[in-house]
Protein backbone atom coordinates (compact mmCIF):
# COMPACT_ATOMS: atom_id res chain seq x y z
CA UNK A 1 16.70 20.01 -8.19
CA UNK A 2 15.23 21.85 -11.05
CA UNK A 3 11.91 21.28 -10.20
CA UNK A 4 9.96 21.78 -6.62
CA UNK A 5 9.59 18.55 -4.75
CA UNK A 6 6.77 17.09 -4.71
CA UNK A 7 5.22 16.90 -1.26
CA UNK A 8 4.70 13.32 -0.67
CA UNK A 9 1.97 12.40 1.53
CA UNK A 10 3.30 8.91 4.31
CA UNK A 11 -0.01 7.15 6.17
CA UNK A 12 1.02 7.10 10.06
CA UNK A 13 1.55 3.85 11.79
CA UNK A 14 0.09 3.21 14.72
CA UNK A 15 1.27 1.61 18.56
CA UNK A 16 -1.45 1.65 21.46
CA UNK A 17 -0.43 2.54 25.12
CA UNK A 18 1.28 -0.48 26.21
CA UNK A 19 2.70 -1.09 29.60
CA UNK A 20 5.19 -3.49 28.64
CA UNK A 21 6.95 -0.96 26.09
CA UNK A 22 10.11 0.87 28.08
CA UNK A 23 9.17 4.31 27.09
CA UNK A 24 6.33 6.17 26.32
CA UNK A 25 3.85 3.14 27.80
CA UNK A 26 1.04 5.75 28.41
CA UNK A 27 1.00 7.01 25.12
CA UNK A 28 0.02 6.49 21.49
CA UNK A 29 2.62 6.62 18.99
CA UNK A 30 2.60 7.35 14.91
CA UNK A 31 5.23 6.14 12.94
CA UNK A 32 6.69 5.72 9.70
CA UNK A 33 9.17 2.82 8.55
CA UNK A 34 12.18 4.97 7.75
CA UNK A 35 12.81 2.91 4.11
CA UNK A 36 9.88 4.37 2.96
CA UNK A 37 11.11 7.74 3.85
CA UNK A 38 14.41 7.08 1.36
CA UNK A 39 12.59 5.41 -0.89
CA UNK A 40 10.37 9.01 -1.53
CA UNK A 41 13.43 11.28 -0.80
CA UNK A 42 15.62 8.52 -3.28
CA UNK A 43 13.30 9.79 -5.90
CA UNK A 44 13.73 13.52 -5.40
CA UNK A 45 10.22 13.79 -3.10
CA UNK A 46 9.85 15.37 -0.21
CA UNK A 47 7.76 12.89 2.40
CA UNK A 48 5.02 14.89 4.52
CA UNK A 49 4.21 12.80 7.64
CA UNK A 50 0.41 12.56 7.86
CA UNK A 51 -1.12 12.75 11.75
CA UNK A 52 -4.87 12.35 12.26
CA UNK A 53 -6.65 15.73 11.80
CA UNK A 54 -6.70 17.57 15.00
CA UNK A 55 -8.09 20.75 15.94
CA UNK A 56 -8.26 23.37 13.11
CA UNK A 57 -6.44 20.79 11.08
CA UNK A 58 -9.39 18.88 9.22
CA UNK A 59 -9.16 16.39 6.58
CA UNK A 60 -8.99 18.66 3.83
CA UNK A 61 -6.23 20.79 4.97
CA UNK A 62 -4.00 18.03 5.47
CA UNK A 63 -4.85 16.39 2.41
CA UNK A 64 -4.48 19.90 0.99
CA UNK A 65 -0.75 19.97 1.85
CA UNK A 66 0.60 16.80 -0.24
CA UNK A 67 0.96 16.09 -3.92
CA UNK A 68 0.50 12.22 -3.96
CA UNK A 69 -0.18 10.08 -1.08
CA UNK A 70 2.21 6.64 -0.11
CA UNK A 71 -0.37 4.05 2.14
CA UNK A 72 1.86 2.31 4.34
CA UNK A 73 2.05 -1.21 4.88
CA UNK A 74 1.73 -2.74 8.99
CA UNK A 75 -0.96 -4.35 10.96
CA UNK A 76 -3.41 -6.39 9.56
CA UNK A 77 -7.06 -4.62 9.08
CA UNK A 78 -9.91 -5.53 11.33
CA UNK A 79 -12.25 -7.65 9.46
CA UNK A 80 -15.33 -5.25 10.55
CA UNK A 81 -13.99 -2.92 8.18
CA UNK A 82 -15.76 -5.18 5.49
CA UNK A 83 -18.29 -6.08 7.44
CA UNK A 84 -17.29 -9.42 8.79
CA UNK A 85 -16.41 -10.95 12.53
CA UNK A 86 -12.95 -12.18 13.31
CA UNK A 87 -12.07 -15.86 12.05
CA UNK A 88 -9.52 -16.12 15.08
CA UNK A 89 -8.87 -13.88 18.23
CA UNK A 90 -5.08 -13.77 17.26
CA UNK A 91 -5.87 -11.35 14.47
CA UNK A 92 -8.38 -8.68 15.55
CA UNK A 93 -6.89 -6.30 13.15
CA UNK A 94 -6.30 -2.15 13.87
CA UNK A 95 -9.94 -0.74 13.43
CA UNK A 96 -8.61 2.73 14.63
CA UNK A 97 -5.69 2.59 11.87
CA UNK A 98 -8.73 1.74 9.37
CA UNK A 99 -10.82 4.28 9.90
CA UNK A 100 -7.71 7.10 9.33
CA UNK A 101 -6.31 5.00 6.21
CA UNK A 102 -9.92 4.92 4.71
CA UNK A 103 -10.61 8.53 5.14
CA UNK A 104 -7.20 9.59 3.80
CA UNK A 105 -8.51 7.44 0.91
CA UNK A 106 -11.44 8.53 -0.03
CA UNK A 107 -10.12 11.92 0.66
CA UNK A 108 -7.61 11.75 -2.04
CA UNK A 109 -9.97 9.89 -4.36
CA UNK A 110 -12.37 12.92 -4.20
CA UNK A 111 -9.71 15.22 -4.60
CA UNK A 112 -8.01 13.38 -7.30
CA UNK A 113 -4.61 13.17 -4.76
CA UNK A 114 -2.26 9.91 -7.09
CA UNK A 115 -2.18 7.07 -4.26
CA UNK A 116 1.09 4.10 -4.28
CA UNK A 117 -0.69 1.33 -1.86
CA UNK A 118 1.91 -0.89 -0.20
CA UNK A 119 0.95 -4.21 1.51
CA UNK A 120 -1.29 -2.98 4.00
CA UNK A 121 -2.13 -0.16 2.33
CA UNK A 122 -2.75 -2.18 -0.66
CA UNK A 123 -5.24 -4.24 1.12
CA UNK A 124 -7.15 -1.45 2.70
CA UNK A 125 -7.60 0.33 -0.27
CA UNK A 126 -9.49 -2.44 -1.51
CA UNK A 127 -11.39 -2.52 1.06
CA UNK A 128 -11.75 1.19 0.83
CA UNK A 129 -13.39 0.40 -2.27
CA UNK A 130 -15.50 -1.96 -1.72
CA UNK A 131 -13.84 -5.23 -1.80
CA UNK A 132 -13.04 -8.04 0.94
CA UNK A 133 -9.93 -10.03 2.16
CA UNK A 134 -8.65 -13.45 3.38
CA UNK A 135 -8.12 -13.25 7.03
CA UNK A 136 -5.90 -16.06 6.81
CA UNK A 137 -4.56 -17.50 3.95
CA UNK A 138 -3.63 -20.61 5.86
CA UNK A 139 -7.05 -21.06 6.84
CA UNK A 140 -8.96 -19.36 4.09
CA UNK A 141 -6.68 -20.99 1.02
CA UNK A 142 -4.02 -22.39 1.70
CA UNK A 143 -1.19 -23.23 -0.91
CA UNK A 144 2.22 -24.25 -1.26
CA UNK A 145 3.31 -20.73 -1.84
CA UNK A 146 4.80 -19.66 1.49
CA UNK A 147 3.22 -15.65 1.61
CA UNK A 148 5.00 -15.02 5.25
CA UNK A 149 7.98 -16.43 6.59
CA UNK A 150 8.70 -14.43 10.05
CA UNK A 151 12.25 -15.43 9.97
CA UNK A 152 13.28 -14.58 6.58
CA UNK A 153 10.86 -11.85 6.55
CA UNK A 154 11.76 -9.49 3.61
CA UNK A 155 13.42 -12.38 2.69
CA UNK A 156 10.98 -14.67 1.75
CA UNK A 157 10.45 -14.22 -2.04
CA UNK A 158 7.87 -16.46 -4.68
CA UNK A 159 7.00 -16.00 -8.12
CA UNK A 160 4.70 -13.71 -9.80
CA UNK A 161 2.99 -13.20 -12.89
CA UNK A 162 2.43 -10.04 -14.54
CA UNK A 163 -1.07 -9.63 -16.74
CA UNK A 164 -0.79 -8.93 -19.88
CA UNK A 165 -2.00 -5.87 -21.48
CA UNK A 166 -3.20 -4.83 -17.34
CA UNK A 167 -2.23 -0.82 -16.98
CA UNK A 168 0.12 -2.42 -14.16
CA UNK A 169 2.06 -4.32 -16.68
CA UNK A 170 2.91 -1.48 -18.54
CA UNK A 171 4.72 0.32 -16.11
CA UNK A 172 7.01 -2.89 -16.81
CA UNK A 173 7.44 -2.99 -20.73
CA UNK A 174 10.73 -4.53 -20.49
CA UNK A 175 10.31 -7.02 -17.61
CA UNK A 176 9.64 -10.81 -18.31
CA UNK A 177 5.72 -11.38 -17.52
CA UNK A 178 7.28 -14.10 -14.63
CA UNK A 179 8.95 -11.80 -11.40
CA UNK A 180 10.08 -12.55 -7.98
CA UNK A 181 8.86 -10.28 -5.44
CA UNK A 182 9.19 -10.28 -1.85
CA UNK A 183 6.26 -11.46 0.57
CA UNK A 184 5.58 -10.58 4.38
CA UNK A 185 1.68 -10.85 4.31
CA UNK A 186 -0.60 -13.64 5.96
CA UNK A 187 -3.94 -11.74 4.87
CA UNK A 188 -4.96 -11.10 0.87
CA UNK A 189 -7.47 -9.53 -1.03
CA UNK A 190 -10.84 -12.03 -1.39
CA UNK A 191 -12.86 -10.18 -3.41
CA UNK A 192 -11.67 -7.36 -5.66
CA UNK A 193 -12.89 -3.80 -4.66
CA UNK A 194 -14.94 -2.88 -8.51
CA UNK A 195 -13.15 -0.20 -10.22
CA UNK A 196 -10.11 -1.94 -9.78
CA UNK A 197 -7.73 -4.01 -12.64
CA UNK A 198 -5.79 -6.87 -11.45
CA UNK A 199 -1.94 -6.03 -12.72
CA UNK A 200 -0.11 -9.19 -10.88
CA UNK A 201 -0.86 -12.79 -9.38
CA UNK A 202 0.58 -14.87 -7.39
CA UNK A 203 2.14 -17.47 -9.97
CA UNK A 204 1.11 -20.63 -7.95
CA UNK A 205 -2.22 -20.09 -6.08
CA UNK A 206 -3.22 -16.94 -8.19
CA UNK A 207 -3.34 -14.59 -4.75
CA UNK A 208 -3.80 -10.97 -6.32
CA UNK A 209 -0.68 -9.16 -5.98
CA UNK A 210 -0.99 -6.09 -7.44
CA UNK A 211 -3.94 -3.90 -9.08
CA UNK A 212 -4.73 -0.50 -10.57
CA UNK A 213 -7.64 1.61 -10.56
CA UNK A 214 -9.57 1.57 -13.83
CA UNK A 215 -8.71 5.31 -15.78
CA UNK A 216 -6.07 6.43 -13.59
CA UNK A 217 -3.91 7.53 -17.14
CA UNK A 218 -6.07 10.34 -17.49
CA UNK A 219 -5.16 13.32 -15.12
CA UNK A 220 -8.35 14.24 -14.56
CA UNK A 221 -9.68 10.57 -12.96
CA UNK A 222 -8.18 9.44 -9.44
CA UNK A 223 -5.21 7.74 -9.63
CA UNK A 224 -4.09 4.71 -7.80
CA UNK A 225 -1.86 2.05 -7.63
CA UNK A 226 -1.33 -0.79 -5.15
CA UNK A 227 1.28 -3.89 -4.72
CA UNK A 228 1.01 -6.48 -1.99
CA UNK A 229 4.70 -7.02 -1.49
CA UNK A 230 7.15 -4.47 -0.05
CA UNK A 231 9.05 -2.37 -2.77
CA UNK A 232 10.14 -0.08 0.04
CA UNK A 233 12.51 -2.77 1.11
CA UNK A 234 14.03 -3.21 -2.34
CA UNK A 235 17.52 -2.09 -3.19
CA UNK A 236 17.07 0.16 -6.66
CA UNK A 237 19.43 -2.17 -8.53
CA UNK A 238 18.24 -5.88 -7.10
CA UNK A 239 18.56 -8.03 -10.00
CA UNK A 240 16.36 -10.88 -8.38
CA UNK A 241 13.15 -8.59 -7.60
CA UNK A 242 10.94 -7.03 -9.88
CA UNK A 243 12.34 -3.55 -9.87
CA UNK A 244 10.33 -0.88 -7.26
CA UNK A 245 11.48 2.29 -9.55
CA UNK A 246 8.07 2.23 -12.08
CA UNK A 247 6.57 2.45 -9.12
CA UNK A 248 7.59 5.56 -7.71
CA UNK A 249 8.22 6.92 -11.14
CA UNK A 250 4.02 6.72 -12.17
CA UNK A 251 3.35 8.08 -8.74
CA UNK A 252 5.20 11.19 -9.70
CA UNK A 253 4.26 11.56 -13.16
CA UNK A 254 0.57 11.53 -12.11
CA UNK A 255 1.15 13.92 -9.49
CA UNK A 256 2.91 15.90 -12.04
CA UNK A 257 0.14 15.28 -14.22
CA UNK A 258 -2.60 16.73 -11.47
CA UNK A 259 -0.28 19.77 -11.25
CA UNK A 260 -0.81 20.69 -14.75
């Protein structure tokens, strides 16, 4: 490589003590889903595992350590984390996970750290910012669109439309502005967090699929972008998916960017 690696910030997953799980029952566990791992090396970056801050090791010195931060996608987020009560007791969401994945947030925001927001991570940093979700979209606004299919999981694909003129839609000059993307997602973003632009919608039931925030092309404003489908699980030369390279690619030229 002819340049350093960046040092790319991955969000932790998060399993509970559980006494039903063959090994390590007692004990917490954090994670990280090993395509997002290639994904970052793939692209010639070097993936930093994040733990909670511990001891000496505060906020800042982690956040310190890593050149762009990846949010990672998983459990669904508790609805007290925008300040409303649980629809259903089958999805209580991870209020623990929250808390981390907001401070890491507003962390990098303040320290102008570029931050790629997959599913999950996508939804909490709207709600980082402000903004509110669906619980359910089969309860909350329902559609024909099927937005989770456990079986086909990564699988299950629908159509998207790009927004014209959006800063999201320019990371995709050459793309048509209708894309299939893959879905594994039962909650959405409700209301958009402000400082955000919408980038991609859902193409039949308008469910926001992708956003930026507003000013993140000049180095010295936070940047941040954030998809609600999985590019992780994309193969770099898919010809049915909207392609996950421009991703990756304006996560590293910002971090670039902040280097300079």
């Amino acid at each position: 490589m002819s340049q350093k690696p960046l040092r790319i910030g991955i969000s932790a997953c998060f399993l509970y003590p559980d006494s039903e799980r063959p090994y390590f029952y007692t004990k917490t566990l954090l994670y990280a889903e090993e395509s997002t791992l290639r994904w970052v090396m793939g692209a010639g970056g070097f993936p930093i595992f994040l733990p909670r801050p511990w001891g000496a090791f505060d906020l800042d010195m982690l956040v310190d350590q890593i050149d762009a931060l990846v949010l990672q996608g998983g459990s669904d987020v508790a609805p007290q984390s925008y300040n409303e009560q649980p629809i259903s007791e089958r999805w209580p969401g991870d209020p623990i996970r929250d808390e981390y994945d907001i401070a890491l947030i507003n962390k990098c925001i303040e320290k102008n750290v570029p931050i790629l927001a997959l599913c999950r991570g996508f939804q909490i940093l709207n709600v980082a910012l402000g903004g509110t979700l669906y619980q359910d979209l089969d309860i909350q606004n329902p559609s024909e669109t099927d937005h989770k299919d456990q079986d086909l999981y990564d699988g299950c694909h629908h159509k998207a439309t790009l927004i014209e003129g959006s800063d999201f839609a320019k990371l995709y000059p050459s793309s048509s502005d209708i894309c299939t993307i893959n879905s594994i997602h039962h909650q959405a973003v409700k209301d958009l967090a402000p400082g955000l632009e919408i980038g991609c919608l859902s193409k039949d039931d308008d469910i926001i699929e992708a956003f930026v925030l507003k000013g993140g092309e000049d180095p010295s404003k936070p940047f941040a972008v954030g998809v609600q489908w999985h590019p992780e699980f994309i193969e770099d030369n898919d010809p049915n998916l909207l392609p996950r390279k421009p991703l990756m690619d304006a996560l590293f030229e910002a971090a670039r960017a902040r280097q300079s």
